[in-house]
N, C-alpha and C. Protein backbone atom coordinates (compact mmCIF):
# COMPACT_ATOMS: atom_id res chain seq x y z
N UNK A 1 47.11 75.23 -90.17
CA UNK A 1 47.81 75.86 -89.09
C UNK A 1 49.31 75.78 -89.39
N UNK A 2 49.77 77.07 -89.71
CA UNK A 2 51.28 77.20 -89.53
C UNK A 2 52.39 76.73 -88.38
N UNK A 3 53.15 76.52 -88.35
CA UNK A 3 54.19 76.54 -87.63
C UNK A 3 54.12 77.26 -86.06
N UNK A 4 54.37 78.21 -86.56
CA UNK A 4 54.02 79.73 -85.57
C UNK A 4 52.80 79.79 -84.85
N UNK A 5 51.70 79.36 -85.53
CA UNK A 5 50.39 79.33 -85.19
C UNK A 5 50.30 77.98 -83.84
N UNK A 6 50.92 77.33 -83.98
CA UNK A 6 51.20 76.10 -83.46
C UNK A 6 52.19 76.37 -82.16
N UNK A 7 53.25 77.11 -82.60
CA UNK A 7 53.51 77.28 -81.07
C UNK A 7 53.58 78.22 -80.15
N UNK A 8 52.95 79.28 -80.71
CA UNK A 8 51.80 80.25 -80.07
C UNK A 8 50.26 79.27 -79.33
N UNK A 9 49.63 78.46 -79.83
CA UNK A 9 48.88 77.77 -79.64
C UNK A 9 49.51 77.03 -78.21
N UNK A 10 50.68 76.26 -78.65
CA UNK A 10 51.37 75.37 -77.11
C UNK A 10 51.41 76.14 -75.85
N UNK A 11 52.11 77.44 -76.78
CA UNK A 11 52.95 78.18 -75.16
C UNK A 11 51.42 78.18 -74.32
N UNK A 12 50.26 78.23 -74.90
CA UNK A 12 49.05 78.54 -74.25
C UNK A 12 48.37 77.92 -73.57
N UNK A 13 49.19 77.13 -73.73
CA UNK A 13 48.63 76.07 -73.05
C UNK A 13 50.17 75.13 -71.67
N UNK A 14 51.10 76.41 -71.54
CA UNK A 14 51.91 75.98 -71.18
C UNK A 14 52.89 74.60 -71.43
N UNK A 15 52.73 74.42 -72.28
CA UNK A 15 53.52 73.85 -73.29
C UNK A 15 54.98 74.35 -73.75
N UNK A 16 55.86 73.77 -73.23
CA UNK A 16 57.33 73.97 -74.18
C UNK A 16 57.79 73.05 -75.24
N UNK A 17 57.42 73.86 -76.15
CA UNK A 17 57.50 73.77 -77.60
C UNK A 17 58.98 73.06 -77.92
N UNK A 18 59.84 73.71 -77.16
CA UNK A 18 61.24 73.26 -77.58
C UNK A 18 61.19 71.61 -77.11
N UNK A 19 60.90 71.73 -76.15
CA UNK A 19 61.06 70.68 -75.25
C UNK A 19 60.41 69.47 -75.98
N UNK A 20 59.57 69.81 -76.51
CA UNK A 20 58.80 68.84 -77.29
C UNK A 20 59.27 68.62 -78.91
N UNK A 21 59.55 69.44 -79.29
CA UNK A 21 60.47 69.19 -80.77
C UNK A 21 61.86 68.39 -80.54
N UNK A 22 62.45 68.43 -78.92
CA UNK A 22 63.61 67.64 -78.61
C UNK A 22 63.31 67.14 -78.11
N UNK A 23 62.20 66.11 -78.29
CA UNK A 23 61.70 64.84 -77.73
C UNK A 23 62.88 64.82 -75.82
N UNK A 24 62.19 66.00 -75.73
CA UNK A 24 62.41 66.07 -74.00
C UNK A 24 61.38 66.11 -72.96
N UNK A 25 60.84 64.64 -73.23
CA UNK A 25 59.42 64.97 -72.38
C UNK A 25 59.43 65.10 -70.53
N UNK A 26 60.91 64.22 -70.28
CA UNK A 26 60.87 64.60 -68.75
C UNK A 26 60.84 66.13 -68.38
N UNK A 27 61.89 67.08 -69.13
CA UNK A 27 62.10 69.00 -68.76
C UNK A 27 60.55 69.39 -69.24
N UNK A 28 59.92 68.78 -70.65
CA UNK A 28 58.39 69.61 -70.85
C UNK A 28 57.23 69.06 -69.17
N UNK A 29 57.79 67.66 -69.02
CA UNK A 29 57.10 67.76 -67.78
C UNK A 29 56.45 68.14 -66.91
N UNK A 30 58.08 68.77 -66.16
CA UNK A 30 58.14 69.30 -65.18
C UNK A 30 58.10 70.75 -65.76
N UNK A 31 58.31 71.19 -66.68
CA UNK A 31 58.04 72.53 -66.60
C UNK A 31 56.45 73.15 -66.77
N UNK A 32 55.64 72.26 -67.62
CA UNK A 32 54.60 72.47 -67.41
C UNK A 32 53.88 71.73 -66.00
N UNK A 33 53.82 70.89 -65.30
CA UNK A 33 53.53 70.80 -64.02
C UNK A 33 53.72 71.90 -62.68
N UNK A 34 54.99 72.88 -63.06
CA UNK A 34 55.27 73.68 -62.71
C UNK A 34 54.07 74.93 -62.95
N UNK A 35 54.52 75.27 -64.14
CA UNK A 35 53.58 76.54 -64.97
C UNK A 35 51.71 76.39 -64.43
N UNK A 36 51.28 74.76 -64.43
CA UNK A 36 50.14 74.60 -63.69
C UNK A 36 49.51 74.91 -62.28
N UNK A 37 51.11 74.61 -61.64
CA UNK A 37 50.90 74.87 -60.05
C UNK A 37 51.21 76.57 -59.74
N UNK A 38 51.64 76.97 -60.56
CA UNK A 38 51.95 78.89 -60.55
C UNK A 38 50.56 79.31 -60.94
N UNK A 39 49.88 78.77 -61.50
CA UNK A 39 48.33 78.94 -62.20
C UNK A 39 47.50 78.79 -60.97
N UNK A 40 47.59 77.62 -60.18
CA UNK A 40 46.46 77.05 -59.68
C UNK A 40 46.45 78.25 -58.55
N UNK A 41 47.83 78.05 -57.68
CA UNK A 41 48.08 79.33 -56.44
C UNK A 41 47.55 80.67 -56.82
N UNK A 42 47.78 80.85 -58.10
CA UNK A 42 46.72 82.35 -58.70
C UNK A 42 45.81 82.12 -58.70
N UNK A 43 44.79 81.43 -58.77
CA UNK A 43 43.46 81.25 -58.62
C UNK A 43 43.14 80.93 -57.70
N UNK A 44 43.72 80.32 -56.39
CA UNK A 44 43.44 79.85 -55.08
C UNK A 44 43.83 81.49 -54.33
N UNK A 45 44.68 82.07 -55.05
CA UNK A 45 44.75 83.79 -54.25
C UNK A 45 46.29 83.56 -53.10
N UNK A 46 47.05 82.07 -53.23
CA UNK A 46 48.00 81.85 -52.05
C UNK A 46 48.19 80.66 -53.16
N UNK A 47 50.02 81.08 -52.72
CA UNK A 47 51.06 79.34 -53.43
C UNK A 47 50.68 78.39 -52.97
N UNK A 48 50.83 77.27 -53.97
CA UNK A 48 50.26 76.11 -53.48
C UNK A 48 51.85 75.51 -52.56
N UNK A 49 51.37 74.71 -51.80
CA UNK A 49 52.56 74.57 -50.52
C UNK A 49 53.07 73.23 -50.87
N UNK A 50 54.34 72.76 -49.78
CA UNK A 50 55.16 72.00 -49.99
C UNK A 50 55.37 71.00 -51.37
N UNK A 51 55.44 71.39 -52.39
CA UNK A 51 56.43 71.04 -53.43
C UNK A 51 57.46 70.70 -53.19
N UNK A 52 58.55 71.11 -52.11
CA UNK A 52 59.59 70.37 -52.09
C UNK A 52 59.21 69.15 -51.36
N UNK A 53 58.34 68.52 -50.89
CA UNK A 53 57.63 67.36 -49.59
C UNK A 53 58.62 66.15 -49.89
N UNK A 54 58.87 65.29 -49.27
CA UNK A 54 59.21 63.75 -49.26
C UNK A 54 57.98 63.44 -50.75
N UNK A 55 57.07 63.36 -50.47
CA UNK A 55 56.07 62.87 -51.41
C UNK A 55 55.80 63.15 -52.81
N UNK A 56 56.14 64.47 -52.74
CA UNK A 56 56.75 65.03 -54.38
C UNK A 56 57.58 64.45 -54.91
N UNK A 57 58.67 64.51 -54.10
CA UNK A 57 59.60 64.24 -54.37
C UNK A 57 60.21 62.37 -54.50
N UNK A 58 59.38 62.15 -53.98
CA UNK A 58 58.68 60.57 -54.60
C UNK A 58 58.40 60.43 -55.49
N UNK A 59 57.32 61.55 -56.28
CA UNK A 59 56.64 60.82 -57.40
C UNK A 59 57.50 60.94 -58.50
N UNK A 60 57.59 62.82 -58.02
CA UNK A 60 58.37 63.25 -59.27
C UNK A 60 60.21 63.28 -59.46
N UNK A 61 61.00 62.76 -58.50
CA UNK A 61 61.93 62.75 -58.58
C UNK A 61 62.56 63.57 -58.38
N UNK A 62 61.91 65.13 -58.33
CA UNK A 62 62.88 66.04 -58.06
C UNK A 62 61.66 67.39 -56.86
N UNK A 63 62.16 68.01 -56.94
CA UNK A 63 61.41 69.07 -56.23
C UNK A 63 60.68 69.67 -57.02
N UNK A 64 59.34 70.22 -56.89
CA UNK A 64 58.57 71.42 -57.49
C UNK A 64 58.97 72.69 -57.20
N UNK A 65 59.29 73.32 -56.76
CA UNK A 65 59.37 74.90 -55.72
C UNK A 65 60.21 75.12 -57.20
């Protein structure tokens, strides 16, 4: 597996590639936690709700929305 092949493979998995070659695992995080919850609300047919909550924002330190 090439290079390319590899991060064609990530993005597919919502994976940021960059983010991960710059050992930036807090931004790959949250951006894929993000990209998951834009997924899930598409398949539930309605956004998934309060992301910005006290409780999110507990775990994760910052807001989802």
């Amino acid at each position: 597996m090439d290079e390319a092949d590899l991060d064609r493979f990530a993005a597919s998995h919502s994976i940021s590639v960059m983010d991960l070659r710059n050992d930036n695992y807090d931004d790959y995080f949250m951006k894929r936690a993000k990209s998951l919850l834009i997924l899930i609300g598409k398949a539930m047919g309605k956004p998934v709700t309060g992301l910005g909550g006290e409780d999110v924002i507990k775990e994760f330190g910052v807001s989802l929305e």
